[in-house]
N, C-alpha and C. Protein backbone atom coordinates (compact mmCIF):
# COMPACT_ATOMS: atom_id res chain seq x y z
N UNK A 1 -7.00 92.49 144.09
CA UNK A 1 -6.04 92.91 145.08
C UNK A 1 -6.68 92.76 146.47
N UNK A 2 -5.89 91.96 147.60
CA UNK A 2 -6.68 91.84 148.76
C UNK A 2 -6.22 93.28 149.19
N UNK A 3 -7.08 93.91 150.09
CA UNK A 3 -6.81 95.10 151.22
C UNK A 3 -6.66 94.02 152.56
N UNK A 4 -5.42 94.72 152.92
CA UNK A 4 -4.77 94.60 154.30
C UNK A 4 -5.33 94.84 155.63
N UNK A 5 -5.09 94.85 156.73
CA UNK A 5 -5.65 95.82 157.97
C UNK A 5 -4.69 97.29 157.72
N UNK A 6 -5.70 97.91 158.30
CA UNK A 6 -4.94 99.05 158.73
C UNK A 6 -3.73 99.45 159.86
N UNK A 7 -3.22 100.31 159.39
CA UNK A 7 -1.66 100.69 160.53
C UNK A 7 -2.26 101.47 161.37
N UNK A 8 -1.55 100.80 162.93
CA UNK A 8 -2.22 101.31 164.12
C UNK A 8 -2.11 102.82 164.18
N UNK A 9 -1.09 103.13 163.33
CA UNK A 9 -1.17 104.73 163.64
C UNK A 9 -1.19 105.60 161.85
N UNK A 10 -1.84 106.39 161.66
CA UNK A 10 -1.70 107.11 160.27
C UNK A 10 -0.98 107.68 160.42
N UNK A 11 -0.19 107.35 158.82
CA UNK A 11 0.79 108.64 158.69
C UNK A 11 1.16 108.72 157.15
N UNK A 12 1.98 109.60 156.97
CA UNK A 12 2.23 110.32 155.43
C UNK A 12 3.31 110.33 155.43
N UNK A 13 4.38 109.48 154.79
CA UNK A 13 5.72 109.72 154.06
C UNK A 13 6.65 108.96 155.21
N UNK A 14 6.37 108.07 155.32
CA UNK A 14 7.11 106.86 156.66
C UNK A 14 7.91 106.44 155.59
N UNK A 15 9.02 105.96 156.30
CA UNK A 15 10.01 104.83 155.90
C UNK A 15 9.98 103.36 155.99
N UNK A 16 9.71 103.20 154.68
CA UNK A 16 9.10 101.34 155.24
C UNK A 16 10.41 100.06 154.27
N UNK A 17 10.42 99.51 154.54
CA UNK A 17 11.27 98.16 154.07
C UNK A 17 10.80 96.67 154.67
N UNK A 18 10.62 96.14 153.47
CA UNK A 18 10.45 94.75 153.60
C UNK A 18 11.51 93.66 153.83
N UNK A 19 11.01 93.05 155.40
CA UNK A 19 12.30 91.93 155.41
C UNK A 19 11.54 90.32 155.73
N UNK A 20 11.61 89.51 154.55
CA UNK A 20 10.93 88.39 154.54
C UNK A 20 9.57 88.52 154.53
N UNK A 21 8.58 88.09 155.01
CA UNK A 21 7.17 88.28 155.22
C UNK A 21 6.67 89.48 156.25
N UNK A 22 7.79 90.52 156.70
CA UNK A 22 7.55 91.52 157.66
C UNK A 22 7.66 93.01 156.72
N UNK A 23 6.53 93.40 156.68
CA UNK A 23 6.75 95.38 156.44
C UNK A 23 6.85 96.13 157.97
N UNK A 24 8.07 96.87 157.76
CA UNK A 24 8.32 97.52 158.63
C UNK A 24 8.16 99.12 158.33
N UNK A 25 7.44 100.10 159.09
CA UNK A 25 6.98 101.55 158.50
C UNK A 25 7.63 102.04 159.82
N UNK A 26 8.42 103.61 159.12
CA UNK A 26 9.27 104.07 159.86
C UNK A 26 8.63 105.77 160.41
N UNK A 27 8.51 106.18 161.40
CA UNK A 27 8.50 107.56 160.94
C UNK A 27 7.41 107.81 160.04
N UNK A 28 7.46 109.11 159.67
CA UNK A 28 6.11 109.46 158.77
C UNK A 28 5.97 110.99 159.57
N UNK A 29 4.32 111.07 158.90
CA UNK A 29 3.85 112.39 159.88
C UNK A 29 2.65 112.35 159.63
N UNK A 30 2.04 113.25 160.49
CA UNK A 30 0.21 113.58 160.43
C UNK A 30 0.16 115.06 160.44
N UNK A 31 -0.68 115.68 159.52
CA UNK A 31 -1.05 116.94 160.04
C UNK A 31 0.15 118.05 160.23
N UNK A 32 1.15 117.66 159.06
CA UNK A 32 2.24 118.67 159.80
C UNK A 32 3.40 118.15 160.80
N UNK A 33 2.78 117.41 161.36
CA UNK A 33 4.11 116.76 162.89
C UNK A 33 4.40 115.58 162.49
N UNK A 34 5.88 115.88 162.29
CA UNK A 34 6.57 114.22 162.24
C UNK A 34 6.52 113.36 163.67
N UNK A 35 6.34 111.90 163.09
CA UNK A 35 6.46 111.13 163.73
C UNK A 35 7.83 110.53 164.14
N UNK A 36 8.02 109.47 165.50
CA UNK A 36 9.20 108.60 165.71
C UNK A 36 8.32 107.17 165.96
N UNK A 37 7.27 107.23 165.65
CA UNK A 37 6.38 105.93 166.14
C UNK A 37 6.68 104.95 164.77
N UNK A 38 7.07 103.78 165.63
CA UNK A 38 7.20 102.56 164.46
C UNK A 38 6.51 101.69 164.63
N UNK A 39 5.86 100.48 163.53
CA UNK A 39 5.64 99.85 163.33
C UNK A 39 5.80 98.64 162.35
N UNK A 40 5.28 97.24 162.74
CA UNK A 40 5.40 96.36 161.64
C UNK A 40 4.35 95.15 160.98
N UNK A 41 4.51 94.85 160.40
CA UNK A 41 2.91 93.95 159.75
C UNK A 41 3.41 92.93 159.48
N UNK A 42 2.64 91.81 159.71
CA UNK A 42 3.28 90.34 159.73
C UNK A 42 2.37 90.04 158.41
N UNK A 43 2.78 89.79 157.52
CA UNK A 43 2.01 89.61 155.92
C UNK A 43 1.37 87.95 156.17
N UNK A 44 1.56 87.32 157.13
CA UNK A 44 0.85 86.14 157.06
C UNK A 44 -0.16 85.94 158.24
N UNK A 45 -0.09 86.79 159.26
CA UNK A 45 -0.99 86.79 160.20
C UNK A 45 -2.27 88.33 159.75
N UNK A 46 -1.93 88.99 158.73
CA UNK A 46 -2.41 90.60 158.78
C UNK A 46 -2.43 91.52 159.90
N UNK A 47 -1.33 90.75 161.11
CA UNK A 47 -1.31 91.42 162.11
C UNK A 47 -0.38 92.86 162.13
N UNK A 48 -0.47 93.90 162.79
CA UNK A 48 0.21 95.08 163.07
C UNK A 48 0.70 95.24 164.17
N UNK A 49 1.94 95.53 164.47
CA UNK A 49 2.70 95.55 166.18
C UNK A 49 3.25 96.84 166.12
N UNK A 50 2.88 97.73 167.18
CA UNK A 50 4.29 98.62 167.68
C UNK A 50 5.35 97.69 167.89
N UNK A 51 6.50 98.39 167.17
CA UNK A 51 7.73 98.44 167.81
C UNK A 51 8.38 99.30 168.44
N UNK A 52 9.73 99.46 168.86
CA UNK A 52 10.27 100.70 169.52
C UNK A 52 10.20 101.81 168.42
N UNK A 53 9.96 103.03 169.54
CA UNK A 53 10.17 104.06 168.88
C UNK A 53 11.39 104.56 168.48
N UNK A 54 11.69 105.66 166.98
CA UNK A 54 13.05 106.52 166.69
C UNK A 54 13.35 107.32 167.92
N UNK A 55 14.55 107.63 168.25
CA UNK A 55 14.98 108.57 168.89
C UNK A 55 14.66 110.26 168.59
N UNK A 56 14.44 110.13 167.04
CA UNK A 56 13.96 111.20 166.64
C UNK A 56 12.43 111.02 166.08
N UNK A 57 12.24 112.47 165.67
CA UNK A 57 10.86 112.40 164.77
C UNK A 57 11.32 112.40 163.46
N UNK A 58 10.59 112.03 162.48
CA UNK A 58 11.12 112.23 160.74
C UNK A 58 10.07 111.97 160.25
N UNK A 59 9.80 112.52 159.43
CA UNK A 59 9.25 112.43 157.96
C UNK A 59 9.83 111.61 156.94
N UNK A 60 9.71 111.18 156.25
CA UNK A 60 10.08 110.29 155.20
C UNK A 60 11.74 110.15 155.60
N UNK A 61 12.06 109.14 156.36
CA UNK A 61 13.25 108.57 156.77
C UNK A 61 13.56 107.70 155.80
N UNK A 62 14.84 107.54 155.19
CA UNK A 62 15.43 106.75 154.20
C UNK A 62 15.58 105.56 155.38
N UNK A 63 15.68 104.06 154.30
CA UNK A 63 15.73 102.88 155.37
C UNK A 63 16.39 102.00 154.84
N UNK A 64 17.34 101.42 155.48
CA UNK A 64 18.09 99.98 154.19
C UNK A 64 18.61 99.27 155.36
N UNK A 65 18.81 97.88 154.44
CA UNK A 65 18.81 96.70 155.28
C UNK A 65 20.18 96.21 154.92
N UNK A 66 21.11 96.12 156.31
CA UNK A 66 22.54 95.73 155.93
C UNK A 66 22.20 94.45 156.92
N UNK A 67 22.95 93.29 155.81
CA UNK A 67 23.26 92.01 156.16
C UNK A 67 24.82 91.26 156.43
């Protein structure tokens, strides 16, 4: 199994969904405090990007992809 890079920010119980070669992690938390910080991983570069942040904070945010 290869190991990945790490996500610019830790967290516990994010909302993540895969679209094409992109994981996208939603939300989460550290230590008690939910997060709104997002991010995404480009599976062919092993790169990690902020994206925009939630409007809210959440903990394990449900996530689905309408086409």
């Amino acid at each position: 199994m290869k190991q990945i890079s790490s996500m610019i920010h830790w967290r516990s119980d994010p909302g993540a969904i895969i679209v094409g070669d992109v994981l996208y992690v939603f939300g989460g938390g550290s230590l008690f405090k939910p997060k709104n910080s997002c991010e995404k991983y480009d599976m062919k570069t092993d790169l990690w990007e902020k994206i925009s942040p939630m409007n809210m904070e959440w903990f394990g945010p449900s996530v689905c992809l309408v086409n």
